[in-house]
C-alpha atoms as a PDB file:
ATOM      1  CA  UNK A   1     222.362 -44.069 133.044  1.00  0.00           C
ATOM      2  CA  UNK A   2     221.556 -43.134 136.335  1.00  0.00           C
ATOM      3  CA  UNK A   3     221.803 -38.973 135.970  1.00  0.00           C
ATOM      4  CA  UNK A   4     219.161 -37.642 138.144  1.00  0.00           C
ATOM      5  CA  UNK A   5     217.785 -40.741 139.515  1.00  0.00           C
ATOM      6  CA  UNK A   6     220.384 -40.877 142.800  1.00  0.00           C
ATOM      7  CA  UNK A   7     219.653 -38.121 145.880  1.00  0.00           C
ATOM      8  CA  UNK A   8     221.781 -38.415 149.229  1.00  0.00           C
ATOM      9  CA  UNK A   9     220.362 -40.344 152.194  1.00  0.00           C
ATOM     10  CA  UNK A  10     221.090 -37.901 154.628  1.00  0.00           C
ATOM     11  CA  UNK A  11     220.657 -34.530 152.853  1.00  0.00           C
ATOM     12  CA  UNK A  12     217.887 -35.555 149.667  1.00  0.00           C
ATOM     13  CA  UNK A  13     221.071 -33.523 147.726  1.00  0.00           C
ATOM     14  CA  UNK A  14     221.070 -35.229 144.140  1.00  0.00           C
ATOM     15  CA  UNK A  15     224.053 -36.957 143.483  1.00  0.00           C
ATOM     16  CA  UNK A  16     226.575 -35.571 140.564  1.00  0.00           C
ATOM     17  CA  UNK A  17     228.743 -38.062 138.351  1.00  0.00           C
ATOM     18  CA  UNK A  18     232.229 -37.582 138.542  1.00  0.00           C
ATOM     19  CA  UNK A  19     235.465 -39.980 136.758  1.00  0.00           C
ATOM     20  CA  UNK A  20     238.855 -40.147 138.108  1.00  0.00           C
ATOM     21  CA  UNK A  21     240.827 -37.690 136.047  1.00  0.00           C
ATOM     22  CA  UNK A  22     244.434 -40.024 136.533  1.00  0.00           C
ATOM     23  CA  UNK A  23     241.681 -43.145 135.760  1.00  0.00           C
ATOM     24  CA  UNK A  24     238.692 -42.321 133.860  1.00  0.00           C
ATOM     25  CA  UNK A  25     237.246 -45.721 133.791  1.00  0.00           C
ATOM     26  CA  UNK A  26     236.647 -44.988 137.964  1.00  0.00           C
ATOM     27  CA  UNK A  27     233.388 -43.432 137.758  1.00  0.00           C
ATOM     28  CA  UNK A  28     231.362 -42.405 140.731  1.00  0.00           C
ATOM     29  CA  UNK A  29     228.499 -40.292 142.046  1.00  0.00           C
ATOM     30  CA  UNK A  30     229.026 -37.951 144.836  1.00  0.00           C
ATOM     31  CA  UNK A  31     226.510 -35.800 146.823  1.00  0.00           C
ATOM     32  CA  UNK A  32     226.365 -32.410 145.714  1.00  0.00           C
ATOM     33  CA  UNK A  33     225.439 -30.943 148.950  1.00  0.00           C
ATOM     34  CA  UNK A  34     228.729 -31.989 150.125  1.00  0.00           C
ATOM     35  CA  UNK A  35     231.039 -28.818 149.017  1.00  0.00           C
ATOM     36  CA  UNK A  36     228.433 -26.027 148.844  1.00  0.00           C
ATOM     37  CA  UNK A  37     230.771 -23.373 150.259  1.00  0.00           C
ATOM     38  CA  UNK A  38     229.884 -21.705 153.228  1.00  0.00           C
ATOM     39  CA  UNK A  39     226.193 -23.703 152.668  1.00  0.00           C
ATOM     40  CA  UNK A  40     227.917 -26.880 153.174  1.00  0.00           C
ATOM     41  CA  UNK A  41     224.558 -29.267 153.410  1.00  0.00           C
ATOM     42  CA  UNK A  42     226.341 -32.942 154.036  1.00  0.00           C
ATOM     43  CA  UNK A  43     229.179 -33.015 156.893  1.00  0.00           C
ATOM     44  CA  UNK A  44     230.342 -35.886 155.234  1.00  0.00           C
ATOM     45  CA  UNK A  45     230.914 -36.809 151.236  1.00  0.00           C
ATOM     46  CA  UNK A  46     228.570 -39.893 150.088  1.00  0.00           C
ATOM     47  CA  UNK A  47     229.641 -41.572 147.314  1.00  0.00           C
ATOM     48  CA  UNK A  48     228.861 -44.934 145.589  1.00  0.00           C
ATOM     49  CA  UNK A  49     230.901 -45.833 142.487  1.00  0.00           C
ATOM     50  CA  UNK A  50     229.235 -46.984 139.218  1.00  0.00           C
ATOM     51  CA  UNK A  51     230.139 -50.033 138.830  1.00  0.00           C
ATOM     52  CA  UNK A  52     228.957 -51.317 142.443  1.00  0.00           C
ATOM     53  CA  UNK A  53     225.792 -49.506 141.397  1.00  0.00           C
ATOM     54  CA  UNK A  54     225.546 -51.358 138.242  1.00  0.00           C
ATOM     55  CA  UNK A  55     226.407 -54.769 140.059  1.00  0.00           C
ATOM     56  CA  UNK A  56     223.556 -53.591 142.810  1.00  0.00           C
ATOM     57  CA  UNK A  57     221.172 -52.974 139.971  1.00  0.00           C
ATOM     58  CA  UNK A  58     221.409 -55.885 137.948  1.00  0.00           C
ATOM     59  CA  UNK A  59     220.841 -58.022 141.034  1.00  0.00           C
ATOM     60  CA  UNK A  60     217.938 -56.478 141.433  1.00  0.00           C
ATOM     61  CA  UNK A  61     216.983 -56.901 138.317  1.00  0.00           C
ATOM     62  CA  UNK A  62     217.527 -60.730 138.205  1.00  0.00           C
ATOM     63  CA  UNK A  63     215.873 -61.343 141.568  1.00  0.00           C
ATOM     64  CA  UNK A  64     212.851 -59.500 140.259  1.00  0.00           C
ATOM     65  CA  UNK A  65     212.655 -61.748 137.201  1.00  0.00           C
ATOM     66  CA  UNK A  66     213.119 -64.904 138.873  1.00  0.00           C
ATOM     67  CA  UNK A  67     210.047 -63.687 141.379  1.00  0.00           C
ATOM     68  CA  UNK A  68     207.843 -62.676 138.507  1.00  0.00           C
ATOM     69  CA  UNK A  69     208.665 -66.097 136.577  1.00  0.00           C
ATOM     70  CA  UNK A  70     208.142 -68.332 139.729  1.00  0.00           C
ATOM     71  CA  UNK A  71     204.896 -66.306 140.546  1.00  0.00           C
ATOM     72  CA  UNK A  72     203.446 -64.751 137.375  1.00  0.00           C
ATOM     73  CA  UNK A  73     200.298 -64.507 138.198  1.00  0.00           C
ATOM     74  CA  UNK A  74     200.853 -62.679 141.604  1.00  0.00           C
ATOM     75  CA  UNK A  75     203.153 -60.691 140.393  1.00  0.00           C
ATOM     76  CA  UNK A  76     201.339 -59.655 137.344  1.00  0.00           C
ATOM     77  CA  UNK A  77     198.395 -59.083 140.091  1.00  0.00           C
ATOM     78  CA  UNK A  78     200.689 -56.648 141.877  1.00  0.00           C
ATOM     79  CA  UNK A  79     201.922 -54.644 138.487  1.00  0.00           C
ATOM     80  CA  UNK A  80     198.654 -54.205 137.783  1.00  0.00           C
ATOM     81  CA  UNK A  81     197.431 -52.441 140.971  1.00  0.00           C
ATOM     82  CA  UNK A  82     200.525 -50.684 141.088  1.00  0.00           C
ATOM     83  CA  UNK A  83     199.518 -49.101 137.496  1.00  0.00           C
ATOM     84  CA  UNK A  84     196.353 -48.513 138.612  1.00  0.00           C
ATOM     85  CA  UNK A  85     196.773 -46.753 141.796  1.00  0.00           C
ATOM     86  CA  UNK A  86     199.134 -44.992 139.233  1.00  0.00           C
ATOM     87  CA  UNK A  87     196.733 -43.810 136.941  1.00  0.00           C
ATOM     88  CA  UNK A  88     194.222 -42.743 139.736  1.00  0.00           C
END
């Protein structure tokens, strides 16, 4: 779900999807600029795992609504000039 969507903080690497081969239902996304042999972009490995992502996201998601439902009219305001300056 998130494929391509998730780039390192420190590097702008994108982030790869990985599983835990002994536990496949630990799922994670690593930077990719981490282990780039003698190129090595990252000093350090950044992870986050999926389902704190998911958790992270969903929060989001929910505080967004409740915004948008306690201030529709604002918010729709705000949508709209964000499409617009879109378009432009």
């Amino acid at each position: 779900m998130f494929s391509g969507l998730l780039v390192c903080a420190d590097c702008g690497s994108n982030l790869w999807y990985h599983f835990n081969q002994a536990n496949p239902n630990i799922q994670y996304f690593n930077c990719s600029g981490y282990n780039k042999g003698n190129r090595k972009i990252c000093n350090s490995t950044h992870y986050i795992r999926v389902d704190f992502l998911e958790k992270v996201v969903l929060g989001e998601i929910r505080r967004l609504t409740k915004l948008a439902t306690q201030y529709e009219s604002e918010f729709a305001k705000i949508v709209m000039g964000y499409s617009i300056k879109k378009a432009q």
